[in-house]
N, C-alpha and C. Protein backbone atom coordinates (compact mmCIF):
# COMPACT_ATOMS: atom_id res chain seq x y z
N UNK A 1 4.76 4.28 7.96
CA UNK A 1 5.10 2.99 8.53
C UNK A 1 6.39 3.13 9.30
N UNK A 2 6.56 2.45 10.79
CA UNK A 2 7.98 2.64 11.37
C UNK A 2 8.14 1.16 11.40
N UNK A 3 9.37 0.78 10.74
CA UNK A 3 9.70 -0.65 11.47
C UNK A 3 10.63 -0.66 12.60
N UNK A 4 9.99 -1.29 13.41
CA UNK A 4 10.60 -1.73 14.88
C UNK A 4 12.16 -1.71 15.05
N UNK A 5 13.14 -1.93 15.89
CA UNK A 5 14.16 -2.60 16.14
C UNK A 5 13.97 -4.08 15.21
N UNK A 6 13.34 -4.50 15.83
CA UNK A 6 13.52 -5.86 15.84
C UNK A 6 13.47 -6.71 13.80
N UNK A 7 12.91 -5.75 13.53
CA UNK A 7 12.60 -5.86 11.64
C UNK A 7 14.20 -5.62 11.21
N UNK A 8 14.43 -4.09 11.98
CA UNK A 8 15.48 -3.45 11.27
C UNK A 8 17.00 -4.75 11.18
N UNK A 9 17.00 -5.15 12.60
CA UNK A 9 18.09 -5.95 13.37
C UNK A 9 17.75 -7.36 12.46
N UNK A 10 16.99 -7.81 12.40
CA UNK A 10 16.83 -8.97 11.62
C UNK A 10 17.41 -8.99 10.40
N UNK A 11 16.59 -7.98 9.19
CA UNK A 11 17.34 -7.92 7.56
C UNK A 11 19.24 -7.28 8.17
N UNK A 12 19.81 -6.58 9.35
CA UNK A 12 20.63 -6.60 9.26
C UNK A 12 21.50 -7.73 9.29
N UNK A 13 21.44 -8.14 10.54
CA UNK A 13 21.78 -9.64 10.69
C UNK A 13 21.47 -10.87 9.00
N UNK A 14 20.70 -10.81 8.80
CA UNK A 14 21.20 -11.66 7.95
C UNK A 14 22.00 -11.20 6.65
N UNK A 15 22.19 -10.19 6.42
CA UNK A 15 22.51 -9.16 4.98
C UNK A 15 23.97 -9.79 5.88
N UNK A 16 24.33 -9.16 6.90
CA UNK A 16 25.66 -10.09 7.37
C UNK A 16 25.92 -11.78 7.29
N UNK A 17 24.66 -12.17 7.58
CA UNK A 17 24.85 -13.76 7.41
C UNK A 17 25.32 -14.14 5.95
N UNK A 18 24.48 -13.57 5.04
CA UNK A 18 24.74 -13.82 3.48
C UNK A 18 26.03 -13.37 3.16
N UNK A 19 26.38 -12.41 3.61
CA UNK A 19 27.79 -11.90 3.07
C UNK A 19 29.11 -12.60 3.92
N UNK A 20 28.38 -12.93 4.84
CA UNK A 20 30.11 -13.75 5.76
C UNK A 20 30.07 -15.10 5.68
N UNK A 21 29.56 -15.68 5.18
CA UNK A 21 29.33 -17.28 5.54
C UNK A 21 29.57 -17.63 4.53
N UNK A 22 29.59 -17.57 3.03
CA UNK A 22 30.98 -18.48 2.01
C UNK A 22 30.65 -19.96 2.53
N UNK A 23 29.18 -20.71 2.32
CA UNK A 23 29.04 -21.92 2.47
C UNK A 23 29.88 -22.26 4.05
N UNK A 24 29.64 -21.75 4.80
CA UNK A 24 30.03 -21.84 6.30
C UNK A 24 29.42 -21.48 7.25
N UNK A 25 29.25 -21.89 8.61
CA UNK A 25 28.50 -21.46 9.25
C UNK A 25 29.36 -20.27 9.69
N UNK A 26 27.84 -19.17 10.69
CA UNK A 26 28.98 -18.22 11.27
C UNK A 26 27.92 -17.91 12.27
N UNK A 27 28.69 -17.71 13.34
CA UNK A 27 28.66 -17.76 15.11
C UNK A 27 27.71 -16.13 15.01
N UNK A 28 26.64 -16.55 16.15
CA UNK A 28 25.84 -15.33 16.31
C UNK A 28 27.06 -14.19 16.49
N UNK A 29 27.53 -14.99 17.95
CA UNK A 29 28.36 -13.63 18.44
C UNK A 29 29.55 -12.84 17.48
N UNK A 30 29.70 -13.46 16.23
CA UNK A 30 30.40 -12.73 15.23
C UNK A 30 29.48 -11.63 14.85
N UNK A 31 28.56 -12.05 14.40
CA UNK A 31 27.35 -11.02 13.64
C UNK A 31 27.17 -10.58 15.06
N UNK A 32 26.80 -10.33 15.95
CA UNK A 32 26.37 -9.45 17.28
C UNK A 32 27.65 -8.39 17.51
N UNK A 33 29.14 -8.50 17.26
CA UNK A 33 29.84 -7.70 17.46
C UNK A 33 29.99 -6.80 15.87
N UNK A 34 29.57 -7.44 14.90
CA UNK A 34 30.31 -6.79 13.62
C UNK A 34 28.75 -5.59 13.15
N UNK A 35 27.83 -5.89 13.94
CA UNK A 35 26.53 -5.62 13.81
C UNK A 35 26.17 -4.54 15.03
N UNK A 36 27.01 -4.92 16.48
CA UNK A 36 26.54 -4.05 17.29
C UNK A 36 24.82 -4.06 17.90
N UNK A 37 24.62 -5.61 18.20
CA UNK A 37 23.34 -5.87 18.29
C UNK A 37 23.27 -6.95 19.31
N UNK A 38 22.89 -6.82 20.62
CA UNK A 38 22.91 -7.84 21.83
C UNK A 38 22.98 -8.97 20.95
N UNK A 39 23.83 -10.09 21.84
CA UNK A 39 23.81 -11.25 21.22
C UNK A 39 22.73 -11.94 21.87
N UNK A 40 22.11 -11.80 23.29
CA UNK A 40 20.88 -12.40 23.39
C UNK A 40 19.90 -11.70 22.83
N UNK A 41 19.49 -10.87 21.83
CA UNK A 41 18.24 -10.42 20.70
C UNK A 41 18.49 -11.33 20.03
N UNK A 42 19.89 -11.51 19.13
CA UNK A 42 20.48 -11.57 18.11
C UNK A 42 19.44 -13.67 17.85
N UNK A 43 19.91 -13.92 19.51
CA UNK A 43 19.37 -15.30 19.66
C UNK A 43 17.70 -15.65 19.04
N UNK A 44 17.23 -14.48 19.80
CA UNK A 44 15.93 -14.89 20.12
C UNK A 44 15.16 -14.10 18.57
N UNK A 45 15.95 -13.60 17.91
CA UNK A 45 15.32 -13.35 16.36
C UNK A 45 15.97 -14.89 15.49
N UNK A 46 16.90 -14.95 15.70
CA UNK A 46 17.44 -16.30 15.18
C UNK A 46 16.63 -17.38 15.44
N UNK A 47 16.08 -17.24 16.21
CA UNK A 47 15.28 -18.71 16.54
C UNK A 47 13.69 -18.74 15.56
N UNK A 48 12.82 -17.08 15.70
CA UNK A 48 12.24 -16.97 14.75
C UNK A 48 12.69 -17.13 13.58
N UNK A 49 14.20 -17.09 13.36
CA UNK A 49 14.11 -16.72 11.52
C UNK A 49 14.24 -18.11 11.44
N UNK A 50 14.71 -19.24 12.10
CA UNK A 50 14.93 -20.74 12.07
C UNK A 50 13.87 -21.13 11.89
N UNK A 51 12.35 -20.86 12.69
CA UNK A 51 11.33 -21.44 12.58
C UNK A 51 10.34 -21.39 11.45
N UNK A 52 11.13 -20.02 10.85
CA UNK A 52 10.40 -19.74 9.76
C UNK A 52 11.16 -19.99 8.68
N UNK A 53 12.09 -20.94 8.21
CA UNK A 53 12.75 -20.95 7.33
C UNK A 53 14.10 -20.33 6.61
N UNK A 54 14.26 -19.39 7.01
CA UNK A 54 14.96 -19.08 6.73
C UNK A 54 16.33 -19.41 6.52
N UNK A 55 16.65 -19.94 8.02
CA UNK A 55 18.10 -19.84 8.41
C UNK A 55 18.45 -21.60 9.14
N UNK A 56 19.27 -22.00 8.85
CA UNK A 56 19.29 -23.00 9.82
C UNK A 56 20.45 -23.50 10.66
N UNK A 57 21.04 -24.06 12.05
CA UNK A 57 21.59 -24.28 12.54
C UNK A 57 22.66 -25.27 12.60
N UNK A 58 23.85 -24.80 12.96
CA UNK A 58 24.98 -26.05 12.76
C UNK A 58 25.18 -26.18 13.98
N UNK A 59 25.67 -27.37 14.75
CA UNK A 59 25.99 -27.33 16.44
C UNK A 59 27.53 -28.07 16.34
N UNK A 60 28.05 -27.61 17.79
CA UNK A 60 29.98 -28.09 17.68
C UNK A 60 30.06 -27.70 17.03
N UNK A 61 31.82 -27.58 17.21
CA UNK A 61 32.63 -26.85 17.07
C UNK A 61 32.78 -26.25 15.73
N UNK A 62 32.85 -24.89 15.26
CA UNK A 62 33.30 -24.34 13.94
C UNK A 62 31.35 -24.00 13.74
N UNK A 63 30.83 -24.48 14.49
CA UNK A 63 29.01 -24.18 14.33
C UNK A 63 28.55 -23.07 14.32
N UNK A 64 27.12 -22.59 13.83
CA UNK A 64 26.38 -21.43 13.98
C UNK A 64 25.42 -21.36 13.01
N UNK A 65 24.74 -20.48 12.01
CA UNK A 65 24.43 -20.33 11.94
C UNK A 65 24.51 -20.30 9.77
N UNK A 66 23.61 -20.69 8.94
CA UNK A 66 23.33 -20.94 7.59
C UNK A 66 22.72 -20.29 6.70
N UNK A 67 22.60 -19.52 6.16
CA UNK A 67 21.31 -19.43 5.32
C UNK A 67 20.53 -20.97 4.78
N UNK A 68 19.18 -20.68 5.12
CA UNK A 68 18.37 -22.00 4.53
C UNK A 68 18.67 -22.03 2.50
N UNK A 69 18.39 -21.22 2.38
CA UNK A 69 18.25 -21.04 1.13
C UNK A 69 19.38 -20.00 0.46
N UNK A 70 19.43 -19.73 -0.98
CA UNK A 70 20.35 -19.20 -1.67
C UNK A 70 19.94 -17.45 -1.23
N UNK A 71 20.65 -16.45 -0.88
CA UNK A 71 21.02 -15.13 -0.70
C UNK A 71 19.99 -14.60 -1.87
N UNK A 72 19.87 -14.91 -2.82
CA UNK A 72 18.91 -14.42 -4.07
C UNK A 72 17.69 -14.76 -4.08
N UNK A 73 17.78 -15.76 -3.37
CA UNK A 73 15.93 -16.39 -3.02
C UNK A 73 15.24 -15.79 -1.69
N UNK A 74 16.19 -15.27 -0.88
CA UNK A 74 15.67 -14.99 0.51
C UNK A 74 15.72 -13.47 0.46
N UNK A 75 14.21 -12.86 0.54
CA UNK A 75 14.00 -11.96 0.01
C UNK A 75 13.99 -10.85 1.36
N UNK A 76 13.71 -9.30 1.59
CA UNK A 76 13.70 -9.03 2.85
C UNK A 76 12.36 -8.97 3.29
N UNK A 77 11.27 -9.06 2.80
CA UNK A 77 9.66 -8.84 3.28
C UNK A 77 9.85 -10.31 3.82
N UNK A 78 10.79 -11.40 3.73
CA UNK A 78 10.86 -12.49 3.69
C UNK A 78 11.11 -12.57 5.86
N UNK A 79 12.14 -11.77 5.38
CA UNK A 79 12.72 -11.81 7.07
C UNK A 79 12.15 -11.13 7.99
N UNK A 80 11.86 -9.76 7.46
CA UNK A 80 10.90 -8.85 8.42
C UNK A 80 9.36 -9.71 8.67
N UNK A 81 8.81 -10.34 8.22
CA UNK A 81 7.59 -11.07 7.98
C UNK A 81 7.70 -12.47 9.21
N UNK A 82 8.98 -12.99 8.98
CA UNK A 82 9.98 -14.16 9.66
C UNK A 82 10.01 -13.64 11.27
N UNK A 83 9.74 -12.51 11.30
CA UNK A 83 10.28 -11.68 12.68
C UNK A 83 8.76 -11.49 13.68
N UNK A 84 7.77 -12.00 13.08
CA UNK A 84 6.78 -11.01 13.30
C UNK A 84 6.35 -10.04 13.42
N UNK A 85 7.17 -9.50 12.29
CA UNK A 85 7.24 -8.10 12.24
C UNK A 85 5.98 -7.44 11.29
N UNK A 86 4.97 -6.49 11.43
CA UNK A 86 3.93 -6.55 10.10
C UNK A 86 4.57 -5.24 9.44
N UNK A 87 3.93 -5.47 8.19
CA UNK A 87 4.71 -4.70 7.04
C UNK A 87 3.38 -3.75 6.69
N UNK A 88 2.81 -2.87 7.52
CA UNK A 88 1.64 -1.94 6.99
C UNK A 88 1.68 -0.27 7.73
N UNK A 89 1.14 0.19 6.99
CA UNK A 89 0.90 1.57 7.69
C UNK A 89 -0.26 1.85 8.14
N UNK A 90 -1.18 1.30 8.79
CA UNK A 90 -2.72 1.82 9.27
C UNK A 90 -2.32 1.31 10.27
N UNK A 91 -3.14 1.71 11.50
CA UNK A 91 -3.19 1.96 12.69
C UNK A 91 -4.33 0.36 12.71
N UNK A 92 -5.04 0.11 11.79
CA UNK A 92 -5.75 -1.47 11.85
C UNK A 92 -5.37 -2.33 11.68
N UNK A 93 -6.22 -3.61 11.86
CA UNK A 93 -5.16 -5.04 11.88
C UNK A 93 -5.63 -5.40 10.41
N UNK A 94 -4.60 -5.87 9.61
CA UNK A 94 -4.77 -6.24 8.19
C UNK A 94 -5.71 -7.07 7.99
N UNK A 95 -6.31 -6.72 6.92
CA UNK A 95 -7.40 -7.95 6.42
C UNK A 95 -8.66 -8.09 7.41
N UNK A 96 -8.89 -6.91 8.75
CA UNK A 96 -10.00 -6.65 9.09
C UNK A 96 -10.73 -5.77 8.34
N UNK A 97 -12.49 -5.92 8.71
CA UNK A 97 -13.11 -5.13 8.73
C UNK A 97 -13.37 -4.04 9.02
N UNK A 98 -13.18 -4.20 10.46
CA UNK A 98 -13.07 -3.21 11.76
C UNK A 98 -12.11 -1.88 11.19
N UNK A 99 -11.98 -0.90 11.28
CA UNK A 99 -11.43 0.24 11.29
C UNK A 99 -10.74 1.00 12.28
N UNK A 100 -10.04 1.97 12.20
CA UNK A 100 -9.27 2.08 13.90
C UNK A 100 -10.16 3.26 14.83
N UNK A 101 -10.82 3.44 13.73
CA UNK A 101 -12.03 4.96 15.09
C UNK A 101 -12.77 4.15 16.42
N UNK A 102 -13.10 4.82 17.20
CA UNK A 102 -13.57 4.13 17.92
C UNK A 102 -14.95 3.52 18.25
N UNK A 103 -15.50 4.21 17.10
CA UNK A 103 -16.80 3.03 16.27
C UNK A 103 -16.21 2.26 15.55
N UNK A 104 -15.07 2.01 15.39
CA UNK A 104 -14.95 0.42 14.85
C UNK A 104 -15.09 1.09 12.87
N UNK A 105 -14.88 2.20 12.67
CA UNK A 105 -15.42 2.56 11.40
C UNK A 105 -13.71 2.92 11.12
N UNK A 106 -13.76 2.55 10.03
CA UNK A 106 -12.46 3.48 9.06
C UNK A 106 -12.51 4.72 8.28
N UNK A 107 -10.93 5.50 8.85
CA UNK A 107 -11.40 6.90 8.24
C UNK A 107 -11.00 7.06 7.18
N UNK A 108 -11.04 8.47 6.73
CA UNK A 108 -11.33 8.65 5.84
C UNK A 108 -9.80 8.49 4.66
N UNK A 109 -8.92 8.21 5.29
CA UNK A 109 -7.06 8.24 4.54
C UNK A 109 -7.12 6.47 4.50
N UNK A 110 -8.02 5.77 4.96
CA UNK A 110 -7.64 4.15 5.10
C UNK A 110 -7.04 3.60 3.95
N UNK A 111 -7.76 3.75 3.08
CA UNK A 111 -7.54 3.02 1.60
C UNK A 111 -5.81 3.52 1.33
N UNK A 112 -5.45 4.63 1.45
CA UNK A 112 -4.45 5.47 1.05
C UNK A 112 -3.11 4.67 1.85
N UNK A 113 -3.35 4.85 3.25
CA UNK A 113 -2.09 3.97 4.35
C UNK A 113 -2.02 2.20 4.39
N UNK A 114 -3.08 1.80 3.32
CA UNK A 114 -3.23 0.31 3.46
C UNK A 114 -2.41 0.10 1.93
N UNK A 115 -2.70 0.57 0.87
CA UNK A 115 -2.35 0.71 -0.60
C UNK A 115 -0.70 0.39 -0.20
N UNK A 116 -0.43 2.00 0.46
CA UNK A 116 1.02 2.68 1.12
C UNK A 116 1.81 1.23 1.76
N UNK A 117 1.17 0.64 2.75
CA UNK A 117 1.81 -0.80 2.87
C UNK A 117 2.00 -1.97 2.19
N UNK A 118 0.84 -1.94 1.01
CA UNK A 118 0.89 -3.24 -0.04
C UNK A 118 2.39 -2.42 -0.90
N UNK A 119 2.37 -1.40 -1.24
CA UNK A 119 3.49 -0.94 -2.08
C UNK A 119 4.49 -1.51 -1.10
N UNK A 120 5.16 -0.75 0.24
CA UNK A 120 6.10 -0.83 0.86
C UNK A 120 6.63 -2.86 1.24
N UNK A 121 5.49 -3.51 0.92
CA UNK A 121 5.78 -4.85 0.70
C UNK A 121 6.41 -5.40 -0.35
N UNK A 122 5.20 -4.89 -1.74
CA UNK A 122 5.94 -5.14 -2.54
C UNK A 122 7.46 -4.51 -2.91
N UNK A 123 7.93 -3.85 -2.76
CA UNK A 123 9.33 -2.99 -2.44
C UNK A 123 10.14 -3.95 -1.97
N UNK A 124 9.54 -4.06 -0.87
CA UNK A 124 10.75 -5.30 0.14
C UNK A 124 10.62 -6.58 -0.48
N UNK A 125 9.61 -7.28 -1.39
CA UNK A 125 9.40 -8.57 -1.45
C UNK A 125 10.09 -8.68 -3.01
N UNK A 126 10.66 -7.37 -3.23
CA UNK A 126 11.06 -7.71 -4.43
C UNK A 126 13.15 -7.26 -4.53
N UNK A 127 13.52 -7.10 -3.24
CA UNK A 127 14.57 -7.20 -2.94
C UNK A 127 14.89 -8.17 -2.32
N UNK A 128 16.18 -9.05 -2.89
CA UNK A 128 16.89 -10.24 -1.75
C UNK A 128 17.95 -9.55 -1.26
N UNK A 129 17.95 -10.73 -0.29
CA UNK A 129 19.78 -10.30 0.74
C UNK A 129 20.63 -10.03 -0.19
N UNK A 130 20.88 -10.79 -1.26
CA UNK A 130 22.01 -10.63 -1.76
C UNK A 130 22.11 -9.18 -2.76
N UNK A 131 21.05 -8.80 -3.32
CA UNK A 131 21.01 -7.53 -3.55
C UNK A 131 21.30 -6.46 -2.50
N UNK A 132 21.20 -6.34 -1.25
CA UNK A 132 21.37 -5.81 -0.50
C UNK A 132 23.33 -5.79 0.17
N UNK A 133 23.52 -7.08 -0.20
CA UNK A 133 25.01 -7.36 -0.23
C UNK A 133 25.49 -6.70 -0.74
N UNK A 134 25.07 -6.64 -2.41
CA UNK A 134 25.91 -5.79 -3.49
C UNK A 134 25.70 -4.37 -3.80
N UNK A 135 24.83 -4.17 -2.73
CA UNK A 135 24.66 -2.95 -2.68
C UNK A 135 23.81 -2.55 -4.01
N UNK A 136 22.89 -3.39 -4.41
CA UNK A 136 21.77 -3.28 -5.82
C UNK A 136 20.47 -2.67 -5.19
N UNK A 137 20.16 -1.99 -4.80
CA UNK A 137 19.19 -1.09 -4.02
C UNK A 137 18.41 0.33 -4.11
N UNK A 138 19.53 0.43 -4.44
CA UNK A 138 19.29 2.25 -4.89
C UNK A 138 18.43 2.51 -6.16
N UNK A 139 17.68 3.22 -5.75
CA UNK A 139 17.10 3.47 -7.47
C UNK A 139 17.36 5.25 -7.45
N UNK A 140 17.09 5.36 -8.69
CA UNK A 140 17.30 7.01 -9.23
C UNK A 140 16.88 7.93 -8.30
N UNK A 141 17.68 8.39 -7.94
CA UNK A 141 16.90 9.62 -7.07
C UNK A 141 16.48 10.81 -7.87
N UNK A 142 15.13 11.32 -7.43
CA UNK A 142 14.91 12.34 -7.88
C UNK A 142 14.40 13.28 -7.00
N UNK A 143 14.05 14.68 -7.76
CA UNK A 143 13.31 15.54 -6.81
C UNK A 143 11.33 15.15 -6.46
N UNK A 144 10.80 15.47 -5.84
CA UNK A 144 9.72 15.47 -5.97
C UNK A 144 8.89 16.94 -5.81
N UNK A 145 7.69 16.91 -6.29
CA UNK A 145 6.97 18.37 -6.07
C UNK A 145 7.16 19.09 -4.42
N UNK A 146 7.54 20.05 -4.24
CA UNK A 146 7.54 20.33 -2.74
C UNK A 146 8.92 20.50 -2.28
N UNK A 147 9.70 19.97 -2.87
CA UNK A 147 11.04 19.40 -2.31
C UNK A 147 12.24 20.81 -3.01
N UNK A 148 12.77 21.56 -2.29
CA UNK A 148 13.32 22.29 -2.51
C UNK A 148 15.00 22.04 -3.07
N UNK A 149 15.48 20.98 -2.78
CA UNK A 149 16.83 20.12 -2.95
C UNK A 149 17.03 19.97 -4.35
N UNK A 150 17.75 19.93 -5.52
CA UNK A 150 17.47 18.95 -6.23
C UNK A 150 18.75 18.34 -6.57
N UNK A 151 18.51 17.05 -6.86
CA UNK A 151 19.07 16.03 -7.04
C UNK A 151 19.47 15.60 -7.92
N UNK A 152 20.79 15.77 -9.05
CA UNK A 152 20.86 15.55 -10.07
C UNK A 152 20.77 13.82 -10.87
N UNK A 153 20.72 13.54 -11.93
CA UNK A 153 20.64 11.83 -11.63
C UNK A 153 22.04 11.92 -12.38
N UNK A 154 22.92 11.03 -12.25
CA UNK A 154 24.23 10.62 -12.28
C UNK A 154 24.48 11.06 -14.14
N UNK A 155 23.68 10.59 -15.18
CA UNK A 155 24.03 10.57 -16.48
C UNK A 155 23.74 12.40 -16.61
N UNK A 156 23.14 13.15 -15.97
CA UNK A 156 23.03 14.63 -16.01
C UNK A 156 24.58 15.57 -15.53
N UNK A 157 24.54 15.09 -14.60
CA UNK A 157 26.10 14.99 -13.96
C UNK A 157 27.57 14.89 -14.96
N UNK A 158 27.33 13.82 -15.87
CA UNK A 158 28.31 13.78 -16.44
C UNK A 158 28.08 14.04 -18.09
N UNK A 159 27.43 14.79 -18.37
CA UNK A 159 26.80 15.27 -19.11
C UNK A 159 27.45 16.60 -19.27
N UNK A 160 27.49 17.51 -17.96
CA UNK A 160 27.63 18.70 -17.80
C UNK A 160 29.51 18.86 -18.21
């Protein structure tokens, strides 16, 4: 699965919205310089994430921009989803029949890259902004089969 610009720029932008705004609004062009992200994108994802709930607008002076909802409720499958952004790995359109060969048939890895996106949803749909604030994200790293690196996990580390 690659997510776009436009997915990536979105959960950034608001992971900034949640963390700078302290019950205040805050000005695109703050988040466009502290983010490094055109402030006319910055607009025209804002307006999706408005329409979709997310986020909502203050106008005059000291104005900009809200979270709709609490940082813990607004999840990131929430925003990337908000973006029109789709959250899958097959080359087909979700919830078709149709397959991506060019008989219209699905091959033979389908089940495997469709599964691969219900996981990578649930992943995201089970992280909020504000976890992402506090930097609550990380899970254990480990090695996997294949992987020549290894990676100690932190309680091994101090163990030694």
């Amino acid at each position: 699965m690659k997510l776009s610009t436009k997915g990536r720029y979105a959960v950034m932008a608001m992971v900034d919205l949640a963390e700078s705004s302290k019950d205040r609004p805050v000005a695109l062009a703050d988040i466009a310089d502290r983010q490094e992200i055109s402030l006319s994108y910055l607009e025209q994802l804002f307006g999706k994430l408005r329409k979709g709930g997310l986020v909502r607008s203050v106008r005059g002076p000291g104005g900009g921009y809200l979270l709709a909802r609490n940082a813990t409720e607004t999840r990131v499958a929430d925003v990337i989803l908000a973006v029109d952004e789709p959250i899958r790995a097959t080359r087909c359109k979700s919830g078709s029949p149709k397959g991506c060969k060019t008989n219209k048939g699905r091959c033979l890895t389908h089940e495997l890259w469709e599964e691969l996106g219900n996981q990578i949803y649930l992943y995201l749909a089970s992280v909020s902004l504000a976890d992402v604030v506090d930097r609550n994200v990380a899970g254990t790293l480990r090695t996997f089969p294949g992987k020549t690196t290894q990676i100690e996990e932190p309680s091994q580390v101090a163990a030694q």
